[in-house]
Protein backbone atom coordinates (compact mmCIF):
# COMPACT_ATOMS: atom_id res chain seq x y z
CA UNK A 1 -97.56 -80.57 163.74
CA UNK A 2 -101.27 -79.45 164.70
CA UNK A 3 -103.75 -80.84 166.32
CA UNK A 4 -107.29 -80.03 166.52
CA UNK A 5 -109.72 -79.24 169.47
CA UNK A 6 -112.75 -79.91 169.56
CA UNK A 7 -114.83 -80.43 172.88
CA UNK A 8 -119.11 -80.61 173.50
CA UNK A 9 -118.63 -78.27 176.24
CA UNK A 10 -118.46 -75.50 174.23
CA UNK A 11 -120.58 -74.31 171.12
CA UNK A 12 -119.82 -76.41 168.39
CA UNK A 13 -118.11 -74.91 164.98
CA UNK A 14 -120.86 -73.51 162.58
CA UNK A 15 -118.59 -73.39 160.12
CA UNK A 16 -115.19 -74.56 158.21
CA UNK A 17 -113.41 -73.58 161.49
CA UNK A 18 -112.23 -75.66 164.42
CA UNK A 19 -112.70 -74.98 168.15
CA UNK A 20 -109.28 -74.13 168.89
CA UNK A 21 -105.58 -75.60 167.14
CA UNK A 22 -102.38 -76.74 168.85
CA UNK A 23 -99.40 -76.05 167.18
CA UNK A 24 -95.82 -75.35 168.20
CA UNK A 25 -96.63 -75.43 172.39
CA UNK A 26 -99.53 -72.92 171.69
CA UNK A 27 -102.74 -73.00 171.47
CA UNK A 28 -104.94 -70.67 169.20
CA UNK A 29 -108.83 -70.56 169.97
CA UNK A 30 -111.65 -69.46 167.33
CA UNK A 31 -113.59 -66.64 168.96
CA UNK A 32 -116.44 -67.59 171.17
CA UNK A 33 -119.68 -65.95 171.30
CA UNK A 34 -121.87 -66.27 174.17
CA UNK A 35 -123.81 -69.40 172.66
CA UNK A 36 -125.38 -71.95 174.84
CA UNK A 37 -123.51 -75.15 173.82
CA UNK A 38 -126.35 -77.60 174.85
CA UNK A 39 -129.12 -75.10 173.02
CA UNK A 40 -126.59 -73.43 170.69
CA UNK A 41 -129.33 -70.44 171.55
CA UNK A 42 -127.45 -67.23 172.15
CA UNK A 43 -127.28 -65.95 176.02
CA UNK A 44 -130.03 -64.04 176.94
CA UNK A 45 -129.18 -60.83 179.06
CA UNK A 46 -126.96 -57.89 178.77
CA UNK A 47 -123.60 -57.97 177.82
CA UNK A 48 -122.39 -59.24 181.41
CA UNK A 49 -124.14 -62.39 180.68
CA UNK A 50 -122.88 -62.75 177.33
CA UNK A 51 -120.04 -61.96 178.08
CA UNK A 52 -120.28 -64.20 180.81
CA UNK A 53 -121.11 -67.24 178.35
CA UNK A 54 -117.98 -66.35 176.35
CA UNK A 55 -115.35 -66.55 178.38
CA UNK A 56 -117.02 -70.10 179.77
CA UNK A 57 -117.11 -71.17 176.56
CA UNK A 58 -113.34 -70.15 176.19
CA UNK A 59 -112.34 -71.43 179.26
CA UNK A 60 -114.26 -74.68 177.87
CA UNK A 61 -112.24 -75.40 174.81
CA UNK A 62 -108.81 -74.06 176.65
CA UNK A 63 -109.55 -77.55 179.21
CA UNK A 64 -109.77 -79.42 176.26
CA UNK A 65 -106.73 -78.24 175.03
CA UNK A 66 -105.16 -78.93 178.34
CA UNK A 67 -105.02 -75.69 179.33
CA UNK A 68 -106.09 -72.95 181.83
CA UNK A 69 -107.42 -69.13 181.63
CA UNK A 70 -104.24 -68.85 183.29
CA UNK A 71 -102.55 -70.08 180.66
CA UNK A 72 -104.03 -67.39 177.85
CA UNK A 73 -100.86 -64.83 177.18
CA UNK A 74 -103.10 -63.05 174.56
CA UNK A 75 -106.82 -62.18 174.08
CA UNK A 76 -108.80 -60.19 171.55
CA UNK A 77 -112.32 -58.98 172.21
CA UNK A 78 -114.88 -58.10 169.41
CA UNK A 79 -117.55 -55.68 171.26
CA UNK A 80 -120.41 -54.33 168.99
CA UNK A 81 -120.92 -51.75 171.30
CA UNK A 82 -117.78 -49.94 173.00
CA UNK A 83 -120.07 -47.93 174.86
CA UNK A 84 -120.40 -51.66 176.90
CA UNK A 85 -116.55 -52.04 177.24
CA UNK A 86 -117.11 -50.97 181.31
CA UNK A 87 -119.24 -53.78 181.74
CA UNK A 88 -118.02 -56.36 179.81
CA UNK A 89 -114.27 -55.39 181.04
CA UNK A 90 -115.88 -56.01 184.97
CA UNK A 91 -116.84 -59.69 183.47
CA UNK A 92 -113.92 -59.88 181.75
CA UNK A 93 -111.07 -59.14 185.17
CA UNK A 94 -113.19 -61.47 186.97
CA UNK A 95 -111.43 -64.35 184.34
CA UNK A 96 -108.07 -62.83 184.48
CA UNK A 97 -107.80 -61.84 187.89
CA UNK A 98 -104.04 -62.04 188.49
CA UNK A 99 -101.65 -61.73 185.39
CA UNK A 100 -104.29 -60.63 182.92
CA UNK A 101 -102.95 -61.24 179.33
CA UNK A 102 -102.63 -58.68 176.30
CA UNK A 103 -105.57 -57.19 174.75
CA UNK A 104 -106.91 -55.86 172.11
CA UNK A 105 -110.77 -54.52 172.36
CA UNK A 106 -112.32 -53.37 168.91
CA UNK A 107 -115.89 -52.62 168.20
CA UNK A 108 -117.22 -54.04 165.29
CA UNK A 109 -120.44 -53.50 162.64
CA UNK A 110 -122.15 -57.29 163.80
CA UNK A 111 -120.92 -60.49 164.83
CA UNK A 112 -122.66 -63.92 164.50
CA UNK A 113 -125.79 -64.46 165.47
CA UNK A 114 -126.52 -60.89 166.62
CA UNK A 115 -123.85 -61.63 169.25
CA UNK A 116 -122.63 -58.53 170.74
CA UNK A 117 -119.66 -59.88 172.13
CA UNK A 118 -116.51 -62.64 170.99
CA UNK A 119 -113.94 -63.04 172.47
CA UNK A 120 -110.57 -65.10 171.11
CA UNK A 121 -107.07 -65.95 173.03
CA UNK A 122 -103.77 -67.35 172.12
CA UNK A 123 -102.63 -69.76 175.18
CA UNK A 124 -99.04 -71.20 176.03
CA UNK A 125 -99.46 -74.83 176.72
CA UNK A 126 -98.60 -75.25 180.51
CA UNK A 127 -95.15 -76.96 181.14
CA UNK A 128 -96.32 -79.26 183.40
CA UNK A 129 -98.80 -81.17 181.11
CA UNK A 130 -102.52 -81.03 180.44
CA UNK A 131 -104.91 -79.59 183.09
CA UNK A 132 -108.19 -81.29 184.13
CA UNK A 133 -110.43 -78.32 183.52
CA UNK A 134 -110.26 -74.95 183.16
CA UNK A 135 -109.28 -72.60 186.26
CA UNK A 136 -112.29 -69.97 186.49
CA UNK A 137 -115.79 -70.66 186.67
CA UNK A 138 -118.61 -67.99 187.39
């Protein structure tokens, strides 16, 4: 069985893609770019803000799964620039403070929008039931 996420507090699809799909007790997000979700206007700043707007965004569709950063077991990052893994990584351990998940990091030619960062994550959902909203804010 799968069910499909979808939430306003995060950027909606642009595409034949959902938000983020439960299946099986897990919960598998589409990557999120740092997109405004009210403007749908890409983040302005460096990569610490967008990277900043990503992982909001992620931890936005995670509470509408019912589940928490804390909950993520797996992430993958898409950087355009490696040369800004330092700072997005500071942005990044501010999210996964204690118990960070896997990760995989990989710089890529372009990502939508002229993002330069998206990040995904694969979440267990939490045993005791859904969560109210997500765990980390900025």
């Amino acid at each position: 069985m799968r069910t499909i996420i979808q939430t306003d507090q995060a950027p909606a699809a642009v595409g034949p893609y959902s938000q983020a799909v439960r299946a099986g007790g897990w919960v598998y997000t589409a990557g999120q770019i740092p997109l405004d979700p009210a403007t749908m206007q890409l983040a302005a700043g460096d990569i610490t803000a967008q990277t900043r707007r990503a992982l909001e965004n992620l931890a936005a569709v995670l509470a509408a799964a019912g589940c928490s950063m804390a909950d993520v077991v797996k992430t993958t990052v898409f950087l355009t620039d490696l040369g800004e893994f330092a700072a997005m990584n500071a942005v990044y351990a501010e999210a996964f403070a204690e118990e960070p998940p896997a990760r995989s990091t990989v710089q890529v030619a372009a990502l939508p929008l002229g993002a330069r960062v998206e990040i995904e994550a694969v979440a267990r959902e939490p045993r005791g039931g859904a969560m109210d909203a997500a765990d980390w804010t900025p």
